[in-house]
Protein backbone atom coordinates (compact mmCIF):
# COMPACT_ATOMS: atom_id res chain seq x y z
CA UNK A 1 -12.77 -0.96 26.68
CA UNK A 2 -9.95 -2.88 24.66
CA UNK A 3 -6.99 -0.95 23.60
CA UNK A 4 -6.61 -0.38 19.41
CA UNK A 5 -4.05 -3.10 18.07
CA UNK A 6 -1.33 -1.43 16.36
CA UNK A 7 -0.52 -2.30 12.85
CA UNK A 8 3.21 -3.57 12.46
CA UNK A 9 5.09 -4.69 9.94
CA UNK A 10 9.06 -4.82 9.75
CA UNK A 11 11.49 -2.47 7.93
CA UNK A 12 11.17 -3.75 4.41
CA UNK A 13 7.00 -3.79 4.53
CA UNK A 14 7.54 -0.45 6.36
CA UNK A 15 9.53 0.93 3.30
CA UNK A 16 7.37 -0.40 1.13
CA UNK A 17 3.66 1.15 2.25
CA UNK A 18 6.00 4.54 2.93
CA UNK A 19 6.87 4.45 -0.60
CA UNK A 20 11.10 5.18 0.81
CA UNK A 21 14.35 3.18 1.26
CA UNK A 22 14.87 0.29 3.79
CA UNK A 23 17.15 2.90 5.28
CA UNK A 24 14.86 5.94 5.40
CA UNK A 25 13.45 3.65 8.08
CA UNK A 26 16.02 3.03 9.93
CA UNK A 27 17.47 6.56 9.79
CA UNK A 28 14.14 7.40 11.24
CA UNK A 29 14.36 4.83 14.06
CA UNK A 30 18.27 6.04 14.56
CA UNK A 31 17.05 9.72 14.67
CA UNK A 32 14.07 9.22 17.06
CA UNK A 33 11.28 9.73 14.43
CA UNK A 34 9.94 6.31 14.55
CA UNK A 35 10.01 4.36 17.30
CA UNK A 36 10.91 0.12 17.35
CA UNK A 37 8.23 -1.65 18.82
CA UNK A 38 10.31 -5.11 19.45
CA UNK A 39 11.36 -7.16 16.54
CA UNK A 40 9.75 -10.22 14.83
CA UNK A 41 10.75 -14.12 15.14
CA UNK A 42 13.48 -13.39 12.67
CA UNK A 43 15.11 -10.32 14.75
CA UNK A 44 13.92 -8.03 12.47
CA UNK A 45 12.65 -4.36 13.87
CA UNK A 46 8.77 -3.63 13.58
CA UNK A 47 7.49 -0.78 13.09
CA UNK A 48 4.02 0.88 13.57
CA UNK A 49 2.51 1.64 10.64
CA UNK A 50 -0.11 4.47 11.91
CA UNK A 51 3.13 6.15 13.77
CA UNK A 52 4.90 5.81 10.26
CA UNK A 53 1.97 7.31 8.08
CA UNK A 54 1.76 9.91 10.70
CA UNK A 55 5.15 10.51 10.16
CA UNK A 56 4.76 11.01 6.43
CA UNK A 57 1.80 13.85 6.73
CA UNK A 58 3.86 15.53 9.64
């Protein structure tokens, strides 16, 4: 049985299907909310987008 893929996209794309700031994001990251899961080829931080939209009905 294959593990689910997650869904990542980085801060800005993140911000944008949260409906927030850039830096909601990354004051969630800083605070421990949302967790980084590596960056893409341009060093930017992705995020998961099911942890995110669990974040947002929390």
């Amino acid at each position: 049985m294959s593990t689910p893929r997650r869904r990542l996209a980085d801060t800005q794309a993140a911000a944008l299907a949260a409906d927030v700031k850039p830096g909601t994001i990354r004051v969630w990251i800083h605070r421990g909310k949302l967790q980084k899961h590596g960056q893409d080829h341009a060093g930017r931080d992705l995020i998961d987008l099911d942890e995110l939209q669990q974040l947002r009905s929390a």
